[in-house]
N, C-alpha and C. Protein backbone atom coordinates (compact mmCIF):
# COMPACT_ATOMS: atom_id res chain seq x y z
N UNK A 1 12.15 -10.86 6.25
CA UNK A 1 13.50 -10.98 6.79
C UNK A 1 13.69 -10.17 8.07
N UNK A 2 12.39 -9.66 8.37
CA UNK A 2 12.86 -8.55 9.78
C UNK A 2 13.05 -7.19 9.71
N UNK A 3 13.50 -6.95 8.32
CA UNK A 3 14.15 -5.63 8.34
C UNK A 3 13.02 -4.53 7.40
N UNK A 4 11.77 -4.69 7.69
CA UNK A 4 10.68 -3.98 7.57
C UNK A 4 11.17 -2.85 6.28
N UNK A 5 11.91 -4.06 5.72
CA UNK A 5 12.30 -3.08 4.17
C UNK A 5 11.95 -4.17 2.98
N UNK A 6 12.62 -5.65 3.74
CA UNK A 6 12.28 -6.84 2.28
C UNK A 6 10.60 -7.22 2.88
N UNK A 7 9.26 -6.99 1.73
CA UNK A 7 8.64 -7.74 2.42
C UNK A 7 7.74 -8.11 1.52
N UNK A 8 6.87 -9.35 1.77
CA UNK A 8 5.88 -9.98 1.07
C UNK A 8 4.73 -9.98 1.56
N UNK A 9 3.52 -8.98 0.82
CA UNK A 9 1.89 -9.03 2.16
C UNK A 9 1.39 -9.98 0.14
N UNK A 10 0.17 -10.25 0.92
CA UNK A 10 -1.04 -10.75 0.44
C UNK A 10 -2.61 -10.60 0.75
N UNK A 11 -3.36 -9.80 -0.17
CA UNK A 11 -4.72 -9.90 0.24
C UNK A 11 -5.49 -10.23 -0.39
N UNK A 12 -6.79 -10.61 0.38
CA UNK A 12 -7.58 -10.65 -0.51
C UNK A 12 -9.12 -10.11 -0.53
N UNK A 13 -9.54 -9.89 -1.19
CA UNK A 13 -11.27 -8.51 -1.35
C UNK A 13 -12.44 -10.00 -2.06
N UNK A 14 -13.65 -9.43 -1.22
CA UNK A 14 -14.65 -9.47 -1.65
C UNK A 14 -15.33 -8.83 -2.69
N UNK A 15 -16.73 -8.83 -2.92
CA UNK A 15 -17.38 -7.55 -3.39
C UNK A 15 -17.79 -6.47 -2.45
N UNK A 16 -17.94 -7.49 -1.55
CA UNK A 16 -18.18 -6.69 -0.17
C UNK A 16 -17.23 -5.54 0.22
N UNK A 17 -15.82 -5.83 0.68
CA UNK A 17 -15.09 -5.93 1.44
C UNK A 17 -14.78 -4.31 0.54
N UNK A 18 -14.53 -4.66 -1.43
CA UNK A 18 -13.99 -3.75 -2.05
C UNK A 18 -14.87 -2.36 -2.42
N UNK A 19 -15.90 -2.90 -1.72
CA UNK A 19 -16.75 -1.33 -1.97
C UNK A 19 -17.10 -1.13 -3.58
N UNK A 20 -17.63 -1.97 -3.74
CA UNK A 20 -17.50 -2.13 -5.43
C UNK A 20 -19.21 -0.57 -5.39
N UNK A 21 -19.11 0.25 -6.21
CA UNK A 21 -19.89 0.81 -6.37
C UNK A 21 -20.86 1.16 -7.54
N UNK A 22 -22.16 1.29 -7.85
CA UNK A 22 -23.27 1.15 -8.85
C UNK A 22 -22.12 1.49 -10.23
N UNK A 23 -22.31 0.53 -11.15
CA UNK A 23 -21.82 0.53 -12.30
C UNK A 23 -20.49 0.03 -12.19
N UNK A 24 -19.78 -0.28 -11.23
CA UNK A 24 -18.26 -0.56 -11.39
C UNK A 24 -18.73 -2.17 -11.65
N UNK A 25 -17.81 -2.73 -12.44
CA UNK A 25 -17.35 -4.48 -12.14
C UNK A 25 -16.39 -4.78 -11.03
N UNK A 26 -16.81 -6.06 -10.41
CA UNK A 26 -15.92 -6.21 -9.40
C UNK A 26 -14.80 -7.12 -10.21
N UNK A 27 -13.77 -7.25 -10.20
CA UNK A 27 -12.77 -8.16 -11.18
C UNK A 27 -11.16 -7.58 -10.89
N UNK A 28 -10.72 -8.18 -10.95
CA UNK A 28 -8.55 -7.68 -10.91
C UNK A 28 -8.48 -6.58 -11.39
N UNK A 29 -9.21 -6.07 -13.28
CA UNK A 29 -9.04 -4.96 -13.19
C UNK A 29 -9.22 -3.85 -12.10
N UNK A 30 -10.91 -3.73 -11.70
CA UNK A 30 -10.74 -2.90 -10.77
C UNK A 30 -9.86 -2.47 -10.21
N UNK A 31 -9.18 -3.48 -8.98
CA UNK A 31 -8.55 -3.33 -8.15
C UNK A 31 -7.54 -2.92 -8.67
N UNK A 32 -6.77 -3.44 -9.46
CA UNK A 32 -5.53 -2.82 -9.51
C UNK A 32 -5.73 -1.74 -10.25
N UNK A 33 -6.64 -1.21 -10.87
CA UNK A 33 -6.95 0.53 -10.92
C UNK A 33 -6.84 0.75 -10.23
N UNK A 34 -7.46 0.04 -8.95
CA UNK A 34 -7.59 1.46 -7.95
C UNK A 34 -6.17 1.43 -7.43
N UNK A 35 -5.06 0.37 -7.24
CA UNK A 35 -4.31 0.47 -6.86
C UNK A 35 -2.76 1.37 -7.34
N UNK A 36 -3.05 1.25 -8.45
CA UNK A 36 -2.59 2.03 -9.55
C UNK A 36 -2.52 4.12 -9.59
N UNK A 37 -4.25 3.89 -9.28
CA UNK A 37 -4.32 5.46 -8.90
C UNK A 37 -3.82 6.12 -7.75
N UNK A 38 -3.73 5.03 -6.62
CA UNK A 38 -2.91 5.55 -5.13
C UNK A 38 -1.73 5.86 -5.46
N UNK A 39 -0.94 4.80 -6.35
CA UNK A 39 0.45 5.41 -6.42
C UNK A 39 0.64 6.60 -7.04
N UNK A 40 -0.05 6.93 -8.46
CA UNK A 40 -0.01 7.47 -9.57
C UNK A 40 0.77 8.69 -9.18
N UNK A 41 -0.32 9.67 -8.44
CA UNK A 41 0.39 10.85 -7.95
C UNK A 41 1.40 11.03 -6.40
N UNK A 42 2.12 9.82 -6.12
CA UNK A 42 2.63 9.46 -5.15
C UNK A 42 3.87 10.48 -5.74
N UNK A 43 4.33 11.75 -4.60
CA UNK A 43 5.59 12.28 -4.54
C UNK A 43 6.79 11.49 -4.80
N UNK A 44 6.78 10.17 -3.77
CA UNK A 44 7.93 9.32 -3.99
C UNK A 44 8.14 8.55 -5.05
N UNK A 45 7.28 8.51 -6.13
CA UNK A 45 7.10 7.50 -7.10
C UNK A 45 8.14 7.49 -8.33
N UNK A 46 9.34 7.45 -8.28
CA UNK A 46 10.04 7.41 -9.49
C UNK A 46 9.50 7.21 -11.25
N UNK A 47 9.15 5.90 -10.78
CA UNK A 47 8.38 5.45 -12.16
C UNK A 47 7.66 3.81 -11.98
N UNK A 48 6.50 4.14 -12.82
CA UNK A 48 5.36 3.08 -12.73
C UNK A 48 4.92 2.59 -14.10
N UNK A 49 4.96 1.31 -14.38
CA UNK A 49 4.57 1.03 -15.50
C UNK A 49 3.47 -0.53 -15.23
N UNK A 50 2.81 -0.52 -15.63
CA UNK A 50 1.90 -2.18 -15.87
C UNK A 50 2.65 -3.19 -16.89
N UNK A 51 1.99 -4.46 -16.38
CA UNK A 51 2.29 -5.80 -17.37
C UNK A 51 1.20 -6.76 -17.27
N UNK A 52 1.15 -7.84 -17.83
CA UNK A 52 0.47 -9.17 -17.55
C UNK A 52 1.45 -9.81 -17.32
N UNK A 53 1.05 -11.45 -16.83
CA UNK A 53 1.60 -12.13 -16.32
C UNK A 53 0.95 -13.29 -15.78
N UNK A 54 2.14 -14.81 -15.05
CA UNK A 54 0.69 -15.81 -14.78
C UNK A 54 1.56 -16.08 -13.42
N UNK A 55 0.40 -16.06 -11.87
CA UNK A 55 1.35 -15.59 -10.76
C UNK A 55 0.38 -17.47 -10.43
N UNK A 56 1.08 -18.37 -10.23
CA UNK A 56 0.38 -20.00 -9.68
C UNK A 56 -0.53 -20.24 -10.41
N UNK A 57 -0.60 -20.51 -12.09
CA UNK A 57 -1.83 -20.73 -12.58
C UNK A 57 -2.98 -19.56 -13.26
N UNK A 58 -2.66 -18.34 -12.16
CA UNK A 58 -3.43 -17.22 -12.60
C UNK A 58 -2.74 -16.22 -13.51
N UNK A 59 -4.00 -15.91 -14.52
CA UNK A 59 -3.56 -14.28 -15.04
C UNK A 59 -3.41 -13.45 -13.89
N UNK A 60 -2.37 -12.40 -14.94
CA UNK A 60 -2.55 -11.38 -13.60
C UNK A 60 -2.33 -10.49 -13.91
N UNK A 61 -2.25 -8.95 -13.23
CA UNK A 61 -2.10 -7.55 -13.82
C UNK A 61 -0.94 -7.56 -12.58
N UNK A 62 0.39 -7.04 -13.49
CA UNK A 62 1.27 -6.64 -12.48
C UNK A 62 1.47 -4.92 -12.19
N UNK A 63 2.01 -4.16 -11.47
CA UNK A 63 1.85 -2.92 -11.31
C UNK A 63 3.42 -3.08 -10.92
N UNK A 64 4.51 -2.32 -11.34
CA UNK A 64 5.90 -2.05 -11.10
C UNK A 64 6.20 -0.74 -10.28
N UNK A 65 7.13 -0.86 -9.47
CA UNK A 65 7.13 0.51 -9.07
C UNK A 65 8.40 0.73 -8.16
N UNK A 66 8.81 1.58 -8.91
CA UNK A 66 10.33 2.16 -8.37
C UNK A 66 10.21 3.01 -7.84
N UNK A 67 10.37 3.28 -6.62
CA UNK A 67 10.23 4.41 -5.60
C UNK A 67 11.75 5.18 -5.43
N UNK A 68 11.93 6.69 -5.31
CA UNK A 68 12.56 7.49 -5.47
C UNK A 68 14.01 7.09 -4.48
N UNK A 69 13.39 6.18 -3.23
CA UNK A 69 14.44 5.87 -2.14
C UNK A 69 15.40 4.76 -2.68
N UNK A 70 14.74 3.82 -4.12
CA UNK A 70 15.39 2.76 -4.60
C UNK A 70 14.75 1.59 -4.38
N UNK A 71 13.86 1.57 -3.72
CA UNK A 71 12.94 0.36 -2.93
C UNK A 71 11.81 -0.10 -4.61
N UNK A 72 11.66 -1.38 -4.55
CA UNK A 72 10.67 -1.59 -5.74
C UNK A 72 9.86 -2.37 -5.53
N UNK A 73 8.53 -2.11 -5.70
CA UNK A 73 7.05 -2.63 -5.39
C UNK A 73 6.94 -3.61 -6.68
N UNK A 74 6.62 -4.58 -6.53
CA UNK A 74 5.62 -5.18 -7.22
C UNK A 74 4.68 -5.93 -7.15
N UNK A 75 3.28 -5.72 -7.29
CA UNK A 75 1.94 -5.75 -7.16
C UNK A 75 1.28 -7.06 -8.24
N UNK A 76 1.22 -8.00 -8.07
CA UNK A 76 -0.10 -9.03 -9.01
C UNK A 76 -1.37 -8.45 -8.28
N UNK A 77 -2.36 -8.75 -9.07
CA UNK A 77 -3.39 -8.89 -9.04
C UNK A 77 -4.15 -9.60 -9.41
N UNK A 78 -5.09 -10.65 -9.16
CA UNK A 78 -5.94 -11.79 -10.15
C UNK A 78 -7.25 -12.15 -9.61
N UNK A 79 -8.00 -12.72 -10.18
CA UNK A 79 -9.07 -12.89 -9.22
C UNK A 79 -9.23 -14.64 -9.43
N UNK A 80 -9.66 -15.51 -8.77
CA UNK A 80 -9.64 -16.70 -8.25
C UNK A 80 -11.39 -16.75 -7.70
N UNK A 81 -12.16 -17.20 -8.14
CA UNK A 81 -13.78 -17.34 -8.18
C UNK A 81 -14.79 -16.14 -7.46
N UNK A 82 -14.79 -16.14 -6.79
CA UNK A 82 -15.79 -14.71 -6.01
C UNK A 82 -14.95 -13.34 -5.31
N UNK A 83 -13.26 -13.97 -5.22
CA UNK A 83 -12.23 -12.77 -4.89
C UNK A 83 -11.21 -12.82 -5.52
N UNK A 84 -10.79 -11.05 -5.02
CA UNK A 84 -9.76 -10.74 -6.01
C UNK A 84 -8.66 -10.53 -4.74
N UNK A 85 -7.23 -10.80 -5.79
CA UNK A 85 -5.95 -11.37 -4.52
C UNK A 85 -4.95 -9.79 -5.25
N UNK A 86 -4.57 -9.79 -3.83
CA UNK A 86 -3.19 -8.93 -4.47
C UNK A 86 -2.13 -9.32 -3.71
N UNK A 87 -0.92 -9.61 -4.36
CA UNK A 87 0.19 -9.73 -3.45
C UNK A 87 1.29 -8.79 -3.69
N UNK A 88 2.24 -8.36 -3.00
CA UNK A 88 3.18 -7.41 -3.01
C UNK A 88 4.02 -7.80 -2.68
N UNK A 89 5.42 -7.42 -3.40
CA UNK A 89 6.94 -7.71 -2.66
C UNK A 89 7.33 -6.56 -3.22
N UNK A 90 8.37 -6.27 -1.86
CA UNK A 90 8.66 -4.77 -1.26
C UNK A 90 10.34 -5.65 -1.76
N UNK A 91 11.12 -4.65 -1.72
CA UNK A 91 12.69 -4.64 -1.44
C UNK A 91 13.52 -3.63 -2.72
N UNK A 92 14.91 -4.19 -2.28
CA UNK A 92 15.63 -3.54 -3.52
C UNK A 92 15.63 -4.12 -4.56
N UNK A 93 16.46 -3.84 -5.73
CA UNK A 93 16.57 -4.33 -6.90
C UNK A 93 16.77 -5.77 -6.68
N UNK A 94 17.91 -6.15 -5.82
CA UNK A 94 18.49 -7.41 -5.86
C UNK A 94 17.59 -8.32 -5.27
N UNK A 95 17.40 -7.94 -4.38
CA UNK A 95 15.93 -8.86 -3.38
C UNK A 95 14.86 -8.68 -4.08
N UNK A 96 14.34 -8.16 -4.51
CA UNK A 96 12.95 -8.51 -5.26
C UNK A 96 13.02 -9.13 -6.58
N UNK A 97 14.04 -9.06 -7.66
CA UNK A 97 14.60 -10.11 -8.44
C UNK A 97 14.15 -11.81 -7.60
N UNK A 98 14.86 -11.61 -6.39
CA UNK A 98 14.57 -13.29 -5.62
C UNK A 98 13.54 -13.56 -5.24
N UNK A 99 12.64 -12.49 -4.65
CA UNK A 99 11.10 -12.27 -3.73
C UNK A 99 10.60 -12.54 -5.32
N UNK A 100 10.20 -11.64 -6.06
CA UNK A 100 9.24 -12.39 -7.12
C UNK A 100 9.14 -13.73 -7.58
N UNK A 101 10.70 -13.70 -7.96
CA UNK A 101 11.08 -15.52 -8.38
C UNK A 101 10.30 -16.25 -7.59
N UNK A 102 10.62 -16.11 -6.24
CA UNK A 102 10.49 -17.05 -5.29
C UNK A 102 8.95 -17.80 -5.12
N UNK A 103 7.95 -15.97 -5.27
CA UNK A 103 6.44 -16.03 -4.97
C UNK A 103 5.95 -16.81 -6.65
N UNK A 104 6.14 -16.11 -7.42
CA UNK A 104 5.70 -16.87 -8.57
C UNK A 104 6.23 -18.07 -8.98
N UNK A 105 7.30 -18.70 -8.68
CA UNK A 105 7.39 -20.07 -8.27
C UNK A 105 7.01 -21.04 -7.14
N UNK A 106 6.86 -20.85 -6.27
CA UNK A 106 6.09 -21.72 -4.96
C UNK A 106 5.08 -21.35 -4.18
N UNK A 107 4.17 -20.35 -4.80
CA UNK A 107 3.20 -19.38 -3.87
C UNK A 107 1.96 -20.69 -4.65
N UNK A 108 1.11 -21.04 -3.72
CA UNK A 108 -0.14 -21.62 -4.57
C UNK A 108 -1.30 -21.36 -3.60
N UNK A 109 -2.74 -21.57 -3.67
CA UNK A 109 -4.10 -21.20 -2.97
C UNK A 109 -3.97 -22.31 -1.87
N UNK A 110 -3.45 -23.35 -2.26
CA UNK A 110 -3.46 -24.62 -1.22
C UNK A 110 -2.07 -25.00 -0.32
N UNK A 111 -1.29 -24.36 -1.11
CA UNK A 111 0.38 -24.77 -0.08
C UNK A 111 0.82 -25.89 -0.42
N UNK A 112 0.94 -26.11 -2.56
CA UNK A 112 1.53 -27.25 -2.78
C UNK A 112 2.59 -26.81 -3.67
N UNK A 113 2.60 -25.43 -3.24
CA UNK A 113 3.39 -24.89 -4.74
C UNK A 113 2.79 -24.39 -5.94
N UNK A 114 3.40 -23.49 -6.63
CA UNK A 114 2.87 -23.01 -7.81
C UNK A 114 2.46 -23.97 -9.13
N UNK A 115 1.41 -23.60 -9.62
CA UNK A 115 1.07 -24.42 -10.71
C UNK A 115 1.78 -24.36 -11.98
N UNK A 116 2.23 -25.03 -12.31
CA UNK A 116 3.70 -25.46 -13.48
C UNK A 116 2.91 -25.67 -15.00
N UNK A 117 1.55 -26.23 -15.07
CA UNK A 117 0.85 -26.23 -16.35
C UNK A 117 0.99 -25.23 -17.34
């Protein structure tokens, strides 16, 4: 929306890319461990809790996160054949209520919309 407060990123990791190291699995868990541990001891972090969930078809590991300013993160994670995806929507209570809706209803790998099965 512009206002570098509501926002929606998306990425996505290799094995390569994630630095997967001797003995780790590369897979969603990982990642969202590791993503998990950045916040963990985050000063600003109000409160953080995990879920599952199915974000277009995929399982997914969600990561919640209420930040002290009021702003709330929420994080999928899934992996989709050789990579793992994370997407994020940033905003307040009220806007990210709509930003999630929105992504887990019409977000898909191809741009036909979310998978309804």
């Amino acid at each position: 929306d512009g206002s570098a407060y509501n926002i929606v990123t998306m990425n996505g990791y290799t094995k390569e890319k994630a630095n997967v190291g001797e003995g780790e699995v590369f897979n969603a868990e990982l990642i969202a461990n590791r993503i998990a541990y950045y916040w963990k001891d985050n000063k600003e972090v109000e409160k953080m809790w995990g879920a599952t969930t199915t974000v277009s078809g995929n399982e997914a590991l969600q990561l919640n996160i209420i930040l002290k300013s009021g702003q709330y993160l929420i994080t999928w994670v899934f992996q989709k054949d050789d990579k793992v995806y994370n997407i994020v929507c940033v905003g307040d209570e009220k806007t990210i209520d709509q930003l999630t809706t929105y992504v887990k209803e019409t977000w898909s790998f191809d741009g036909t919309g979310a998978v309804t099965d």
